[in-house]
C-alpha atoms as a PDB file:
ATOM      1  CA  UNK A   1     -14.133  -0.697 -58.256  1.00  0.00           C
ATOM      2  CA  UNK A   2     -11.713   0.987 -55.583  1.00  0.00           C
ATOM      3  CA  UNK A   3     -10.543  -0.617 -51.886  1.00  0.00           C
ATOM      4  CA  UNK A   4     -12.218  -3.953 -53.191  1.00  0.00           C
ATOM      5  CA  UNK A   5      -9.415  -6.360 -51.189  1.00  0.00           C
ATOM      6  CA  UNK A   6      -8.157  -5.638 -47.414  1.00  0.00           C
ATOM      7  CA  UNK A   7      -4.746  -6.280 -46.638  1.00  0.00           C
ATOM      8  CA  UNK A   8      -4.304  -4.545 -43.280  1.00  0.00           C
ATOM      9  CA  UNK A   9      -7.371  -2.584 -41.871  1.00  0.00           C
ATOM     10  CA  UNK A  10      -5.295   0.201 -43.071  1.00  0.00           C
ATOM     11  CA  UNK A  11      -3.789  -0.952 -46.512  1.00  0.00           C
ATOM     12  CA  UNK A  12      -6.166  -1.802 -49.173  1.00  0.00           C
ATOM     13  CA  UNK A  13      -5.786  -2.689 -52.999  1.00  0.00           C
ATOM     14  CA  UNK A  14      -7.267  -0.833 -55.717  1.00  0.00           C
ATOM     15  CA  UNK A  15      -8.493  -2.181 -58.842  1.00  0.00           C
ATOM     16  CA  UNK A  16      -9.500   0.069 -61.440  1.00  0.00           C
ATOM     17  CA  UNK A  17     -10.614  -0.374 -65.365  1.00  0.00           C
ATOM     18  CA  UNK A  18      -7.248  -0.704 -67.597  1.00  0.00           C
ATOM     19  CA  UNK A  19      -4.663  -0.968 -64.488  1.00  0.00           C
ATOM     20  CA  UNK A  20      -3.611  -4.083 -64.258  1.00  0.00           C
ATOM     21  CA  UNK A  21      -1.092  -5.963 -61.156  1.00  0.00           C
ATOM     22  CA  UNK A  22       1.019  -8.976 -62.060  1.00  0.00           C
ATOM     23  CA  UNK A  23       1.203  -9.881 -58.373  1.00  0.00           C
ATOM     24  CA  UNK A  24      -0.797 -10.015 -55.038  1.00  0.00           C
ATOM     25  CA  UNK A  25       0.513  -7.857 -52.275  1.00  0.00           C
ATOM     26  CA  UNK A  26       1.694 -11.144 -50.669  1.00  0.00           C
ATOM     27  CA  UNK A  27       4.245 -12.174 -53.271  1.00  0.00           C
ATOM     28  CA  UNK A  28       4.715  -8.789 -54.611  1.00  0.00           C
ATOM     29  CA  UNK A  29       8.570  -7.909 -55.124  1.00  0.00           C
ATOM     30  CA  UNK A  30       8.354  -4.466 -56.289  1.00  0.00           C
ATOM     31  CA  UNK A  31      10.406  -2.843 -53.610  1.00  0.00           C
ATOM     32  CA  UNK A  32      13.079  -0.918 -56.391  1.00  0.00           C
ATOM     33  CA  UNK A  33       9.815   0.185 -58.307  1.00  0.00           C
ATOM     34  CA  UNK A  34       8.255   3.978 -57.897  1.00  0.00           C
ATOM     35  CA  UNK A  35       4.777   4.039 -56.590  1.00  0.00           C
ATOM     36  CA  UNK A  36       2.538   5.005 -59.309  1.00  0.00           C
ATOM     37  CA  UNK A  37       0.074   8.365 -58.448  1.00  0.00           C
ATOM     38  CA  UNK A  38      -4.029   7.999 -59.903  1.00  0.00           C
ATOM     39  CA  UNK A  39      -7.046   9.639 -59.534  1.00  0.00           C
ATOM     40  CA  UNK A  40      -5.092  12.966 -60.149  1.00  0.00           C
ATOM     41  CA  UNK A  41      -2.691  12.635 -57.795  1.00  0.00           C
ATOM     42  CA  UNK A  42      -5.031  11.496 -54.764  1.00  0.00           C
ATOM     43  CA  UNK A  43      -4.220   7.772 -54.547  1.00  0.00           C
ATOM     44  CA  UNK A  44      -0.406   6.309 -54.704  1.00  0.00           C
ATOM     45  CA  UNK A  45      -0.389   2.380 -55.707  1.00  0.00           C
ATOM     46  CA  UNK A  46       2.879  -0.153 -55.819  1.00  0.00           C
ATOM     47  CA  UNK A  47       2.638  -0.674 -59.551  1.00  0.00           C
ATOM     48  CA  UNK A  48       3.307  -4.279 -58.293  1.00  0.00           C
ATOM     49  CA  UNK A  49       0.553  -5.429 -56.224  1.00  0.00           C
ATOM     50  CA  UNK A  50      -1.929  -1.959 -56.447  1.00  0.00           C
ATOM     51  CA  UNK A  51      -1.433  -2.174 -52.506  1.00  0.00           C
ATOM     52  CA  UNK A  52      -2.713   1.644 -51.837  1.00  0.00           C
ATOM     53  CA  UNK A  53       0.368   3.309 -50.330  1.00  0.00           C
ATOM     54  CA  UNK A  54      -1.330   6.778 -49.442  1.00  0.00           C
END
């Protein structure tokens, strides 16, 4: 399922068979880490959290 959890009415998290997060967007630390591109390139994530960052 994709854009299951609002953050902002803006930012949303995507959750998607075989990706997992280790963290919520609230207590996500992954500032150093590069933003992971899916769904060919449409859809950038924080490898962190899955916060979309499109």
């Amino acid at each position: 399922m994709i854009y299951q959890t609002r953050i902002a009415p803006w930012r949303q998290t995507i959750s998607l068979p075989g990706i997992t997060h280790p963290q919520t967007p609230a207590t996500c630390r992954a500032v150093d880490a590069s933003s992971t591109w899916i769904l060919d390139g449409l859809v950038q994530i924080c490898p962190g959290c899955g916060l979309n960052t499109t």
